[in-house]
Protein backbone atom coordinates (compact mmCIF):
# COMPACT_ATOMS: atom_id res chain seq x y z
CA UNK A 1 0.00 0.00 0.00
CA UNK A 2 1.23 3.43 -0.69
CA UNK A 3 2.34 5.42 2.32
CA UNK A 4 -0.08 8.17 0.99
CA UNK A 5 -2.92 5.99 0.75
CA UNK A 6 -1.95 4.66 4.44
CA UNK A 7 -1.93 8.04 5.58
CA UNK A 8 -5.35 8.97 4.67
CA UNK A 9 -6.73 6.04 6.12
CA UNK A 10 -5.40 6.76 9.47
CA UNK A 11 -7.24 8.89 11.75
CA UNK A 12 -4.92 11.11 13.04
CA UNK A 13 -6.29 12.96 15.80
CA UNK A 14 -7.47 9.20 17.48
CA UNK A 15 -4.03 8.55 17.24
CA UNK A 16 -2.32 11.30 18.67
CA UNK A 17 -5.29 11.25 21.13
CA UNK A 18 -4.14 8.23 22.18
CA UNK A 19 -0.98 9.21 22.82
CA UNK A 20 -1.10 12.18 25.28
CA UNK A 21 -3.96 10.08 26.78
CA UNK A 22 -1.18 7.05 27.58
CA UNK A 23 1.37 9.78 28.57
CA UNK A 24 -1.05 11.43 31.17
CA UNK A 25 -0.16 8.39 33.52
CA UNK A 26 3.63 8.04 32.65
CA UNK A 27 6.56 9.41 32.47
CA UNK A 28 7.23 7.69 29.45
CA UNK A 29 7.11 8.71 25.58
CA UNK A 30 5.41 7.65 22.55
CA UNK A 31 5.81 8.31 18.85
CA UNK A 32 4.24 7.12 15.67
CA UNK A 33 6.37 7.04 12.75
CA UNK A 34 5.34 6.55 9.39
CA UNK A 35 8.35 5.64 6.75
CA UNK A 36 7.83 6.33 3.01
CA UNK A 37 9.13 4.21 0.48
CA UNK A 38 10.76 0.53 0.45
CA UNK A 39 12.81 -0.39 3.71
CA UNK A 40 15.07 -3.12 4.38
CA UNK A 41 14.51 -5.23 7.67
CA UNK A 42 12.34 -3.51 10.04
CA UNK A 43 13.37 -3.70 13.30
CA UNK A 44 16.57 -2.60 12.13
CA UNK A 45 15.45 0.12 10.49
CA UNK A 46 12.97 1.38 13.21
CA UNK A 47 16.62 1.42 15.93
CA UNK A 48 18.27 3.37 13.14
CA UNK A 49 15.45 5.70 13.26
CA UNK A 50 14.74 5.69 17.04
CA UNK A 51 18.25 7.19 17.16
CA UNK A 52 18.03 9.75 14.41
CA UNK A 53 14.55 11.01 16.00
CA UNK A 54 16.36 11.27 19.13
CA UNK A 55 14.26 9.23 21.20
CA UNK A 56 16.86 7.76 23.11
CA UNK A 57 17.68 10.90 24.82
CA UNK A 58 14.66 11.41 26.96
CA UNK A 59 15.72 11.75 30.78
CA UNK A 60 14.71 8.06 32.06
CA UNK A 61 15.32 6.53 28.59
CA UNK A 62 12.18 4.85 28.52
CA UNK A 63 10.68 6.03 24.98
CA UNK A 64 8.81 3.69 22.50
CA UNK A 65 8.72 3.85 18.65
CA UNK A 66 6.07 2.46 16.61
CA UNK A 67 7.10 2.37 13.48
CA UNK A 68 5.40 1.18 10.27
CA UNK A 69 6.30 1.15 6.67
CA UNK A 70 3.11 0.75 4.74
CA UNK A 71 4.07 0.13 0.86
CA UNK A 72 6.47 -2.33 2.33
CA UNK A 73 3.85 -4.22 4.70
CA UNK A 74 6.43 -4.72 7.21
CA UNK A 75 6.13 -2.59 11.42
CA UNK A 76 8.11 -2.87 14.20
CA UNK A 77 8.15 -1.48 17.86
CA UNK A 78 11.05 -0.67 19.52
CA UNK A 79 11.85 0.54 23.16
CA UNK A 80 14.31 2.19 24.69
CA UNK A 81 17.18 0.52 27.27
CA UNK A 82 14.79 1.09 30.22
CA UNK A 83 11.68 -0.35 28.68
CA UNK A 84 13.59 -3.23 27.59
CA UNK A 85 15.13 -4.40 31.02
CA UNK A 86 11.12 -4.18 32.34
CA UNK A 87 9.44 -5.74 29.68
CA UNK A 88 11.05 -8.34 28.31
CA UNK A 89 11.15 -9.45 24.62
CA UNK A 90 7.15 -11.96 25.18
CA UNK A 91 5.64 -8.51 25.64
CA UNK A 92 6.82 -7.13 22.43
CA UNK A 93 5.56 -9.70 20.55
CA UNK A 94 2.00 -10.15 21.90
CA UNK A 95 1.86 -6.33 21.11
CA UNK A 96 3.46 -6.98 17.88
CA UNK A 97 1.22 -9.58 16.83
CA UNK A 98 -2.19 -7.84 18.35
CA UNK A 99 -0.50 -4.92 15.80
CA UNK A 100 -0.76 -7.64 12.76
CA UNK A 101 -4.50 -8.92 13.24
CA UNK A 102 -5.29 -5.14 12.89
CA UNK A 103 -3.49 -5.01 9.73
CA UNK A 104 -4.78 -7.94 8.02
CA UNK A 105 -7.66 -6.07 8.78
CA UNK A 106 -6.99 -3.00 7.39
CA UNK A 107 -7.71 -1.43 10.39
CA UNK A 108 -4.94 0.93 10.70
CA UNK A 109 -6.09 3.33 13.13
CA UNK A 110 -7.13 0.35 15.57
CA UNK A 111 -4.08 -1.36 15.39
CA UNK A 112 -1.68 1.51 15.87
CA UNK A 113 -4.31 2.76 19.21
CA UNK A 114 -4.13 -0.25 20.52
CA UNK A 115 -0.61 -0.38 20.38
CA UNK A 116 -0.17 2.96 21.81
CA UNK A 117 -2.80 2.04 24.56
CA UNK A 118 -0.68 -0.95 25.58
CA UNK A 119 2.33 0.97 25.48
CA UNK A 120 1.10 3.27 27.81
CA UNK A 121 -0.34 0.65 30.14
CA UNK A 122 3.15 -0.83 30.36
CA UNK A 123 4.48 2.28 31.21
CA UNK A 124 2.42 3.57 33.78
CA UNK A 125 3.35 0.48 35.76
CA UNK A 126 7.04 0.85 35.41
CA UNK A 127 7.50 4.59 34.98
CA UNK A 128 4.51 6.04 36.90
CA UNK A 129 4.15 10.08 35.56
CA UNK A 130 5.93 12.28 38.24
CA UNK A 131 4.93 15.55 39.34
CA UNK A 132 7.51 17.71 37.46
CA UNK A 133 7.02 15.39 34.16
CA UNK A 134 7.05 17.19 30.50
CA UNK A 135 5.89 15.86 27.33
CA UNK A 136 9.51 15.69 25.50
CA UNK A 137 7.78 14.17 22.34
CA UNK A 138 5.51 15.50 20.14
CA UNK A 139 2.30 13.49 20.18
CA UNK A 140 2.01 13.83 16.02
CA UNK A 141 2.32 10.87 13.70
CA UNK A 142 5.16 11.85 11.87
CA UNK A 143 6.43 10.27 8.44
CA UNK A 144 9.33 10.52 6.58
């Protein structure tokens, strides 16, 4: 599918609803990025981009990408060190997979809420919002 045609099947403001409504109950961080174009193997690509989008640099390192590349059928989510050392690699799959029914689906919007929705669940348990907490994100798809 074209990243274009993706795009305005998504419903953006759900989305990015979604996200400052996760982010009101951590400290953590959420983005949505869309990549244009052919890419090679995801996951890969989504860490190269985690660190160009300068995700790992938020103050407890505990950021999470969602990234998905439409025309080439192919997502991946990625965490940061904290997230990683809490979560373990079973609870990026059963988000990753919950991510793929939606797809088959073609329900885009769904799949990437839900994602952000679980995201957020996971970490409000393990990085509760504190009371001097900023949003170092935008909460914007973004594409590239």
């Amino acid at each position: 599918m074209r990243s274009k045609d993706f795009l305005s099947r998504l419903d953006h403001k759900a989305i990015s609803d979604a996200i400052a409504a996760a982010e009101t109950t951590t400290s953590g961080e959420i983005r949505i990025f869309i990549q244009r174009g052919e890419i090679g193997e995801p996951l890969m690509t989504a860490e190269k981009k985690f660190q160009e989008l300068g995700m790992h640099k938020t103050a407890a390192r505990n950021a999470i990408l969602i990234f998905v590349a439409p025309r080439a059928q192919k997502f991946a989510v990625v965490g940061d060190e904290a997230v990683h050392q809490k979560c373990g690699a079973e609870y990026w799959q059963r988000l990753v997979e919950t991510m793929r029914e939606h797809f088959k689906r073609e329900e885009f919007s769904d799949a990437l809420v839900e994602a952000i929705q679980g995201a957020g669940n996971l970490l409000a348990q393990h990085f509760p919002r504190q009371s001097d907490d900023r949003n170092e994100l935008s909460d914007e798809a973004i594409e590239g």
